[in-house]
PDB file of N, CA and C in Angstrom:
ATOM      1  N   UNK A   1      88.871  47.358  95.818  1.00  0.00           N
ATOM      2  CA  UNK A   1      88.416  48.695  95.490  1.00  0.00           C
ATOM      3  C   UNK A   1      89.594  49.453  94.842  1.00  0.00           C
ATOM      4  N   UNK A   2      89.521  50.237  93.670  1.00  0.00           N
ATOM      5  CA  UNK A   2      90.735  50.741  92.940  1.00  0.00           C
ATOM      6  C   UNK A   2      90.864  51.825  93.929  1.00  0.00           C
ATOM      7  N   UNK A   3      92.427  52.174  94.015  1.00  0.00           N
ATOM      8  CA  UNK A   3      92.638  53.339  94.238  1.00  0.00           C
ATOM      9  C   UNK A   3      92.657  54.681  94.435  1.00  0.00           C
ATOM     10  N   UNK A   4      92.084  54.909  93.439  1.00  0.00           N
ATOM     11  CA  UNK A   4      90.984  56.221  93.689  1.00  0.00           C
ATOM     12  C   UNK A   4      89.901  56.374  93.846  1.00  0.00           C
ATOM     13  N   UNK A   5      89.524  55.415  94.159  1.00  0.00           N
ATOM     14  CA  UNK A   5      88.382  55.445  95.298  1.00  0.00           C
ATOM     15  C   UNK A   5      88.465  55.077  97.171  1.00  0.00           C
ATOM     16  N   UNK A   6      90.149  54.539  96.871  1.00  0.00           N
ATOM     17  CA  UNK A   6      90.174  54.699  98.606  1.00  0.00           C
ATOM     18  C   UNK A   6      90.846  56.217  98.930  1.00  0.00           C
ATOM     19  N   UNK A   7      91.439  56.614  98.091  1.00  0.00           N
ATOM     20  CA  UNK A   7      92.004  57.917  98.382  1.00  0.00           C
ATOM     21  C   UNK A   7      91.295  59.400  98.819  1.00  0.00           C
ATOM     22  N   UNK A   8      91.760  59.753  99.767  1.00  0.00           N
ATOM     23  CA  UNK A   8      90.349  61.263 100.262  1.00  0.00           C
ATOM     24  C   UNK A   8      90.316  62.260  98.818  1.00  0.00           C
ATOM     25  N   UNK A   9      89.332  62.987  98.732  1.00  0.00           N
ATOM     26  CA  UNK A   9      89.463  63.812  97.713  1.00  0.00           C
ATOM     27  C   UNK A   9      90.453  65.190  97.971  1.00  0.00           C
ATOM     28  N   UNK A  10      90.730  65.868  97.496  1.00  0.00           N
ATOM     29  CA  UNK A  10      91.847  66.775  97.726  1.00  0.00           C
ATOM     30  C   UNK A  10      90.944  68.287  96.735  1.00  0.00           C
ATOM     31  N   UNK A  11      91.131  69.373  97.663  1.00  0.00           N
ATOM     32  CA  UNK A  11      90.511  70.606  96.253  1.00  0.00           C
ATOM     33  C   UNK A  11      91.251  70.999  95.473  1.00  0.00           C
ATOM     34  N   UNK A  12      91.334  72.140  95.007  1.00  0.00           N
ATOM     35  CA  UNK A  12      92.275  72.940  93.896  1.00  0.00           C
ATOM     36  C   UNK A  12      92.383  74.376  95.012  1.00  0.00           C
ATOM     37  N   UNK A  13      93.354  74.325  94.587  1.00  0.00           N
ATOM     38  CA  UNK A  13      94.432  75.909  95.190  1.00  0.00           C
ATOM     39  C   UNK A  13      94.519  76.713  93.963  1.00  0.00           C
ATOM     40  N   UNK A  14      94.183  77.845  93.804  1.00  0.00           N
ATOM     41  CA  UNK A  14      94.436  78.779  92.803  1.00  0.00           C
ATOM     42  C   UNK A  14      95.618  79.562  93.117  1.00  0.00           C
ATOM     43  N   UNK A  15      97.011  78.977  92.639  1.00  0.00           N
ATOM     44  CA  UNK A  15      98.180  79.938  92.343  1.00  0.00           C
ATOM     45  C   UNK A  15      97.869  81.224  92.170  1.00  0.00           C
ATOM     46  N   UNK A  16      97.377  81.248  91.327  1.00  0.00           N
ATOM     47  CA  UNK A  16      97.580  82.622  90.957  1.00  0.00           C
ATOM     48  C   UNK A  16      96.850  83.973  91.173  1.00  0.00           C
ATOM     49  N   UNK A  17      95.903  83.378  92.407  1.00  0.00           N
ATOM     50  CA  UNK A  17      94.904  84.296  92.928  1.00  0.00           C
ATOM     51  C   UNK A  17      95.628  85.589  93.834  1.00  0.00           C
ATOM     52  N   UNK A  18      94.843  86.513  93.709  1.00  0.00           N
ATOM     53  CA  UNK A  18      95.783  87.640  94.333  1.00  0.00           C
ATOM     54  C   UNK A  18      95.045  88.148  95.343  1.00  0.00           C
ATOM     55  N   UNK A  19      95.292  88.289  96.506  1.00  0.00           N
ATOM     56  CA  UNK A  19      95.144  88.366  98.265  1.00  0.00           C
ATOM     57  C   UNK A  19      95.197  89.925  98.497  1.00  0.00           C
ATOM     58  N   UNK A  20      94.230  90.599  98.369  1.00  0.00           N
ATOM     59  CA  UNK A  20      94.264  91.951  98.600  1.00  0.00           C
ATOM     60  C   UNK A  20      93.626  92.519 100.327  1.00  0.00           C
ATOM     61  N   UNK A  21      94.543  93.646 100.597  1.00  0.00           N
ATOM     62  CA  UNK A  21      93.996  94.144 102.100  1.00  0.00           C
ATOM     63  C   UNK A  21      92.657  94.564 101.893  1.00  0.00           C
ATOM     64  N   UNK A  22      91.985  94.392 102.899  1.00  0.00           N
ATOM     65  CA  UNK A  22      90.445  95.364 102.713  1.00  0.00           C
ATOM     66  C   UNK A  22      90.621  96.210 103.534  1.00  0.00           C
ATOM     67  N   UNK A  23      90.313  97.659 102.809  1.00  0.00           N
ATOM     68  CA  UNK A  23      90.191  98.758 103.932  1.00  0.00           C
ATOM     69  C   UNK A  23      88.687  99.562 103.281  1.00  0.00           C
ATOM     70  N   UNK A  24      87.931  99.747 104.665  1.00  0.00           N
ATOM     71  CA  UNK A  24      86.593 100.115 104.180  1.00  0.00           C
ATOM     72  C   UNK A  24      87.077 101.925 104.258  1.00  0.00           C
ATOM     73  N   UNK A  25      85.592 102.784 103.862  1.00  0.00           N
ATOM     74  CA  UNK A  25      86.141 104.107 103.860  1.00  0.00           C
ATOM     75  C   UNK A  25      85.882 104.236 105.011  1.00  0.00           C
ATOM     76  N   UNK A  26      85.255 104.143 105.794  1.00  0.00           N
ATOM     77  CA  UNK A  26      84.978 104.710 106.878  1.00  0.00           C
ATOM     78  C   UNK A  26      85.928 104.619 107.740  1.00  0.00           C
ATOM     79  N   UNK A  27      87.257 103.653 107.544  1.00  0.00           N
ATOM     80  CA  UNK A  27      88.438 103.156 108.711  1.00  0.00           C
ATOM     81  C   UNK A  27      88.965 104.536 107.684  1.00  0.00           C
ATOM     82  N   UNK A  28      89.578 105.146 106.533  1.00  0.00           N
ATOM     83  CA  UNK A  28      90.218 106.307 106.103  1.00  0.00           C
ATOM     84  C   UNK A  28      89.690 107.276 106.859  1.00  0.00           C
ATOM     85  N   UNK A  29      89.209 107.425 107.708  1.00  0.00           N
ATOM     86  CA  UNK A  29      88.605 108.894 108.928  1.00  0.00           C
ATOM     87  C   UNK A  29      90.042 108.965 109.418  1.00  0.00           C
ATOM     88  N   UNK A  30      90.668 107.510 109.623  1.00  0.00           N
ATOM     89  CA  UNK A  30      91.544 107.627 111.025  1.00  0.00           C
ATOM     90  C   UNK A  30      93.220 108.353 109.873  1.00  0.00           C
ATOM     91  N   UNK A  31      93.091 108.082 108.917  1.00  0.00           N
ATOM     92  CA  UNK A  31      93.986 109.245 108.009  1.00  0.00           C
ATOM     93  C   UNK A  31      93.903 110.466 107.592  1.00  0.00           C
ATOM     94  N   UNK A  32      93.069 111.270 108.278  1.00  0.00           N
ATOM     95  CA  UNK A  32      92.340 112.484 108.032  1.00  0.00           C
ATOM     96  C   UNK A  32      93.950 113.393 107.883  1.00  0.00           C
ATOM     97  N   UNK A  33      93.928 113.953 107.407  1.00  0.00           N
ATOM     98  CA  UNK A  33      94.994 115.518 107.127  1.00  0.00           C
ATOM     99  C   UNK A  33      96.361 114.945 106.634  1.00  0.00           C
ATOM    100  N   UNK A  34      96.431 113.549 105.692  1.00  0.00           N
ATOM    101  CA  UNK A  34      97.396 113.198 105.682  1.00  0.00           C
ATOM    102  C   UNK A  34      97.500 112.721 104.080  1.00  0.00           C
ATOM    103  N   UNK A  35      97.709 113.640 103.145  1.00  0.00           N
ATOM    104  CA  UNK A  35      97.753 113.881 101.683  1.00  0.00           C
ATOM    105  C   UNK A  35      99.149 113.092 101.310  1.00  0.00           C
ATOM    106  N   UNK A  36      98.924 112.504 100.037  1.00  0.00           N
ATOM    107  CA  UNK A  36      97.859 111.437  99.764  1.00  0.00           C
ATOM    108  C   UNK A  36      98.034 110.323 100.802  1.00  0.00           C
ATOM    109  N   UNK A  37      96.453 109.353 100.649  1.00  0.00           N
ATOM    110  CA  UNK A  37      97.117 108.394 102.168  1.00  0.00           C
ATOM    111  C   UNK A  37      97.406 106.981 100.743  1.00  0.00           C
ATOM    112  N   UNK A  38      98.178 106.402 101.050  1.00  0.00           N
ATOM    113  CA  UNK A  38      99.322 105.388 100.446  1.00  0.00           C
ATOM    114  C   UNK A  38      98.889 104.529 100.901  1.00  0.00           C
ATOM    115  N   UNK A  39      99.103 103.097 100.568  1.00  0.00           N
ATOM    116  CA  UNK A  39      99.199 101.770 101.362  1.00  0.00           C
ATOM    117  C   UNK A  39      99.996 101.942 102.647  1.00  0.00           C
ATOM    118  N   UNK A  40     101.519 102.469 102.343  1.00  0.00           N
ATOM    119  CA  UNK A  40     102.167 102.948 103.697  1.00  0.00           C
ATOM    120  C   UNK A  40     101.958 103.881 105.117  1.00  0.00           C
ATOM    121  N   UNK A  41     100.626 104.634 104.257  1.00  0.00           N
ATOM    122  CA  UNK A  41     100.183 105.462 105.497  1.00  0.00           C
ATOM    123  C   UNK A  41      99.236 104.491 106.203  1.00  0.00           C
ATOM    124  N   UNK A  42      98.875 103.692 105.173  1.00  0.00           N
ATOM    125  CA  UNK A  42      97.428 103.132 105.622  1.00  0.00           C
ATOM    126  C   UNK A  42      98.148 102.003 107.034  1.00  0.00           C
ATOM    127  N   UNK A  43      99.457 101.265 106.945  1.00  0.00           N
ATOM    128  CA  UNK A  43     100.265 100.357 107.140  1.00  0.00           C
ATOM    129  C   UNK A  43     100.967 100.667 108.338  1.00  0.00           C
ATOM    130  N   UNK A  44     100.664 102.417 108.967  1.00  0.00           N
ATOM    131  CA  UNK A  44     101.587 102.671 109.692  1.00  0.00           C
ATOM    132  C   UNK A  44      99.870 103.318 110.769  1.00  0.00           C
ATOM    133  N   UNK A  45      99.083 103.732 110.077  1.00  0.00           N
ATOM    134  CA  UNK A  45      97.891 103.619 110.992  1.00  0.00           C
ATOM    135  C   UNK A  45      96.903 102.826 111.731  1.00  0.00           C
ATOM    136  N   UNK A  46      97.518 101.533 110.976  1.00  0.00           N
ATOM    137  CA  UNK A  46      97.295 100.261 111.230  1.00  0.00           C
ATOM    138  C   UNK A  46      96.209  99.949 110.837  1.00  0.00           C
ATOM    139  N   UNK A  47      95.625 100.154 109.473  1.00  0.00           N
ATOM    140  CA  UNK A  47      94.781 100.219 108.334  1.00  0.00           C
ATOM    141  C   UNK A  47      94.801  98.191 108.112  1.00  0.00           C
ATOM    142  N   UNK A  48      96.258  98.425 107.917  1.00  0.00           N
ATOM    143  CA  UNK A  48      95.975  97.237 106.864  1.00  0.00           C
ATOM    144  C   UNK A  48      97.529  96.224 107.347  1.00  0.00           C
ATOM    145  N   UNK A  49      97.893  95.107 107.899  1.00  0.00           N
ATOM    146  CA  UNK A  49      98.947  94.312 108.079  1.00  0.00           C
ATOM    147  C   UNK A  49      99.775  94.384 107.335  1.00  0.00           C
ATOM    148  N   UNK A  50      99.968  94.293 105.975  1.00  0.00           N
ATOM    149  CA  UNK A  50     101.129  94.570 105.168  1.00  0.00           C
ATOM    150  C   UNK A  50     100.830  95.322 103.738  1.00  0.00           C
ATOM    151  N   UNK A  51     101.927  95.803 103.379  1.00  0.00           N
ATOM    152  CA  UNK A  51     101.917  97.059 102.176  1.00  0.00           C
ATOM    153  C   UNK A  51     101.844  96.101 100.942  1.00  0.00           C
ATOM    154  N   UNK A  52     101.081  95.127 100.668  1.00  0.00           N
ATOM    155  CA  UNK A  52     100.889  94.362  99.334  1.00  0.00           C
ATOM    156  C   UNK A  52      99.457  95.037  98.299  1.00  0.00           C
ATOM    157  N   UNK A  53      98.500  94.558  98.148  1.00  0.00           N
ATOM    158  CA  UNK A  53      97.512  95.159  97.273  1.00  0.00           C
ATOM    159  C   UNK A  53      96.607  95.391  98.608  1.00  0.00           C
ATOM    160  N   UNK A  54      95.791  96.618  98.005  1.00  0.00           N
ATOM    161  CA  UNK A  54      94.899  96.946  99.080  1.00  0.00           C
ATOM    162  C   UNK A  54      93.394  97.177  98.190  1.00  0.00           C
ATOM    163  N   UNK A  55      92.720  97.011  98.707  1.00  0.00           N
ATOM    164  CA  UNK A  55      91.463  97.490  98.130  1.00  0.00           C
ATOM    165  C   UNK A  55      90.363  97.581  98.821  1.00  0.00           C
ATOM    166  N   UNK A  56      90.171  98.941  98.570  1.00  0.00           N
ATOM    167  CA  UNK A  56      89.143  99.939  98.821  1.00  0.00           C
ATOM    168  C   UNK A  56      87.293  99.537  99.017  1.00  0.00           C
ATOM    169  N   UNK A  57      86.497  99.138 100.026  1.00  0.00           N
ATOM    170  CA  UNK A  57      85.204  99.312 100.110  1.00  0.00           C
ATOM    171  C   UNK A  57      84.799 100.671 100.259  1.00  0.00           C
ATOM    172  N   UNK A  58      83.185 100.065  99.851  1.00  0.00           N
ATOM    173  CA  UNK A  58      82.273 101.361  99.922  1.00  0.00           C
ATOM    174  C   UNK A  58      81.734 101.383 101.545  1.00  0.00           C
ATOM    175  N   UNK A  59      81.969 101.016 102.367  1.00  0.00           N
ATOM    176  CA  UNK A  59      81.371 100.800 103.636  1.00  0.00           C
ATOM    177  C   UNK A  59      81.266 101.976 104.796  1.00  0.00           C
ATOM    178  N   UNK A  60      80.394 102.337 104.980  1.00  0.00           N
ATOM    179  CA  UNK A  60      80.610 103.916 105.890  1.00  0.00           C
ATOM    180  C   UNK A  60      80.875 105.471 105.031  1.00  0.00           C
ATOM    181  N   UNK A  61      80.659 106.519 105.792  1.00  0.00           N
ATOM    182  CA  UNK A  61      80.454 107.815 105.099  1.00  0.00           C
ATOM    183  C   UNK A  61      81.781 108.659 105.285  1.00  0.00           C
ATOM    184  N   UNK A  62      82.381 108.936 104.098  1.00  0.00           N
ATOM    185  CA  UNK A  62      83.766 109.888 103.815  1.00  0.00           C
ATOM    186  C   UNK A  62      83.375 111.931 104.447  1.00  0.00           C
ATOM    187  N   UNK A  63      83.739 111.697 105.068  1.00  0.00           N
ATOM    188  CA  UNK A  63      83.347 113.671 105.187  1.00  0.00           C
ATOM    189  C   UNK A  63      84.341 114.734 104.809  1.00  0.00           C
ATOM    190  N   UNK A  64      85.397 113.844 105.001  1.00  0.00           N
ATOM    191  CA  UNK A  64      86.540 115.053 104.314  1.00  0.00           C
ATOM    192  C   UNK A  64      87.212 114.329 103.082  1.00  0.00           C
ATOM    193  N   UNK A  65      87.751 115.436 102.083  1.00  0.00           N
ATOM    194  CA  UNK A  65      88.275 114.965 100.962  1.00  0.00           C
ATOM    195  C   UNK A  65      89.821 114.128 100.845  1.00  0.00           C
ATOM    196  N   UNK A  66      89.888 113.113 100.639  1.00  0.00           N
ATOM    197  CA  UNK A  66      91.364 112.744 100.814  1.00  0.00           C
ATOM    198  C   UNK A  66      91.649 111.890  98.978  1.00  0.00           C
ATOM    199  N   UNK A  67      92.984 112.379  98.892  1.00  0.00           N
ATOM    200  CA  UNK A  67      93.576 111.217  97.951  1.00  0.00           C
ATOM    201  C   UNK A  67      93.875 109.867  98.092  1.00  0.00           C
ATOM    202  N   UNK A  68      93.255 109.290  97.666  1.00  0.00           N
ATOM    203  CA  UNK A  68      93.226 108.068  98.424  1.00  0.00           C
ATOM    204  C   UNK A  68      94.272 107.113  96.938  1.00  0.00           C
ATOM    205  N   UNK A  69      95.615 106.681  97.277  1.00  0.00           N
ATOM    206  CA  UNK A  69      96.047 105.366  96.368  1.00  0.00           C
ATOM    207  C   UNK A  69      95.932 104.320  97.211  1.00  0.00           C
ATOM    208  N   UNK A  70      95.650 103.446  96.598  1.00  0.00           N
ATOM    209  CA  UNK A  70      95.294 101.687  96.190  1.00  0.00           C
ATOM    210  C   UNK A  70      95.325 101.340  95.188  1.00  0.00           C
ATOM    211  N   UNK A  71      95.322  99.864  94.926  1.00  0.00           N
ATOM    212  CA  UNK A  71      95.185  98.963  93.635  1.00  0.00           C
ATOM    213  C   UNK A  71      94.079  98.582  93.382  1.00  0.00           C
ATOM    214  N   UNK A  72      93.068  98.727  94.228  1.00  0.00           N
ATOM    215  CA  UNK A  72      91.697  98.682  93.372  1.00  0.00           C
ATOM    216  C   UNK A  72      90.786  99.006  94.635  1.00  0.00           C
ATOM    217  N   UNK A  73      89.646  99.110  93.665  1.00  0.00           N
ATOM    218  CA  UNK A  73      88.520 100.327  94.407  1.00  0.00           C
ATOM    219  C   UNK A  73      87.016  99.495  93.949  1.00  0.00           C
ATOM    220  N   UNK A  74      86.140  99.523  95.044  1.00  0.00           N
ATOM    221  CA  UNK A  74      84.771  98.945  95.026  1.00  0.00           C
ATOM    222  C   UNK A  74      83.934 100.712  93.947  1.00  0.00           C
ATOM    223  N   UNK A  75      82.915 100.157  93.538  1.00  0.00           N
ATOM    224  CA  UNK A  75      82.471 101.175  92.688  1.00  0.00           C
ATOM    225  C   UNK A  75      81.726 102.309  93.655  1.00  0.00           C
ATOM    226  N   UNK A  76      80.999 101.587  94.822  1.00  0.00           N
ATOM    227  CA  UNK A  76      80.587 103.011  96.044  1.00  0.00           C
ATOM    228  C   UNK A  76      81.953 103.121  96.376  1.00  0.00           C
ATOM    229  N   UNK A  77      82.809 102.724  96.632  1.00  0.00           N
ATOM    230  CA  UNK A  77      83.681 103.705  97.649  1.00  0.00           C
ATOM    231  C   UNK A  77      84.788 104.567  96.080  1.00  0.00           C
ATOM    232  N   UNK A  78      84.811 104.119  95.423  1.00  0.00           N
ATOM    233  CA  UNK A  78      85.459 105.674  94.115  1.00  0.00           C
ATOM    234  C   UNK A  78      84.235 106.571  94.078  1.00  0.00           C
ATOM    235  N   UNK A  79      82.844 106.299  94.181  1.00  0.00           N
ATOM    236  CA  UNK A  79      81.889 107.519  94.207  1.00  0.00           C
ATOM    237  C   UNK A  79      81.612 108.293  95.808  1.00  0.00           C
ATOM    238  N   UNK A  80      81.941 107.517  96.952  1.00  0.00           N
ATOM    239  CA  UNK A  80      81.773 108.315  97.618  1.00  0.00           C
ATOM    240  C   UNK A  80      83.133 109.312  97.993  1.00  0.00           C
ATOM    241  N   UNK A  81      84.439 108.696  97.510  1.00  0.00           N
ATOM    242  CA  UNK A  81      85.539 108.939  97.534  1.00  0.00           C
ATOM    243  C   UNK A  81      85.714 110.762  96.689  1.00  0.00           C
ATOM    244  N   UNK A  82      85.074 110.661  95.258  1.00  0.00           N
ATOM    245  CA  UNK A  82      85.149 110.935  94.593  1.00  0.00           C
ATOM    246  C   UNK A  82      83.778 112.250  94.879  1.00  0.00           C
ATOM    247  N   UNK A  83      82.635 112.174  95.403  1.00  0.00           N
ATOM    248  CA  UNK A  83      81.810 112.861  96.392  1.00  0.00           C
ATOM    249  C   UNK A  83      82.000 114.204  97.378  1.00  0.00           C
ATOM    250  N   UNK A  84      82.779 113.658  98.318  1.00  0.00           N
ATOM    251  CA  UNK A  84      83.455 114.783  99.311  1.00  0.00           C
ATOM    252  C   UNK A  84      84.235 115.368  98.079  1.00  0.00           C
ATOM    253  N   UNK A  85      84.725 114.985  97.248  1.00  0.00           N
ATOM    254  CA  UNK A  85      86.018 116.246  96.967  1.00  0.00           C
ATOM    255  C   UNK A  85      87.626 115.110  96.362  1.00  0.00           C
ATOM    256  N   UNK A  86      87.717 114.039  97.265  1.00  0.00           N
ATOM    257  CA  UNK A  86      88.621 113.741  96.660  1.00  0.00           C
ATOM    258  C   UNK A  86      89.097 113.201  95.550  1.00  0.00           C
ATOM    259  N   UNK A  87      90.339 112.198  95.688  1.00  0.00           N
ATOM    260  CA  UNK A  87      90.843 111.661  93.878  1.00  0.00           C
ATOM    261  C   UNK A  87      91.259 110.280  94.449  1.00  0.00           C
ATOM    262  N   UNK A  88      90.697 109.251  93.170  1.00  0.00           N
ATOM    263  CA  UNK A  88      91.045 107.948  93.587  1.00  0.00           C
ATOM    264  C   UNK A  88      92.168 107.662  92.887  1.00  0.00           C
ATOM    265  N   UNK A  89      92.949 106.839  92.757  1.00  0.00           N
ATOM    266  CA  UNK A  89      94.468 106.839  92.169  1.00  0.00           C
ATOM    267  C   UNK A  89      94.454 105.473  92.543  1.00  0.00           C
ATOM    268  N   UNK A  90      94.841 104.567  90.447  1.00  0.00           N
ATOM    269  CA  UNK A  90      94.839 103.031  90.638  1.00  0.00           C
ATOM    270  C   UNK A  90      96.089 103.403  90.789  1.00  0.00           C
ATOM    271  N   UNK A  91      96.981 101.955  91.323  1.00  0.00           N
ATOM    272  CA  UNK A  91      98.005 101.774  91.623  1.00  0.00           C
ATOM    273  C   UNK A  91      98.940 100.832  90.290  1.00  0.00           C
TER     274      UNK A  91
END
């Protein structure tokens, strides 16, 4: 039997894929009064494990207005973001 056919198959790893935090809106409640909230605020509220890319769901209801930066944003959560009052800010 040739060789590559006794050998297991193996997948593909995408290098160059990029690993972003998820933070839904509804966990930004727990940053309330804290202009603008940052990856670092998010990092120290315990939002998100480490300050690398974060990105934003639409999941749950925003009631107060906050500035919210991240590196990228689901399209409900910049409209509900954007709704109450606040400002979304790419990174």
């Amino acid at each position: 039997m040739p060789i590559h056919r006794r050998l297991p198959k193996r997948g593909f790893t995408n290098i160059f894929k990029k690993q972003f935090e998820i933070v839904n809106v509804s966990d930004l409640v727990r940053c309330a009064g804290i202009d603008p909230v940052t990856p670092e605020v998010m990092k120290e509220k315990g939002l998100i494990k480490k300050t690398g890319l974060v990105k934003i769901l639409g999941c749950g209801e925003l009631a107060e207005s906050l500035n919210v930066h991240a590196h990228k944003f689901s399209g409900s959560a910049q409209a509900k973001i954007e709704k109450s009052g606040g400002k979304v800010v790419n990174l």
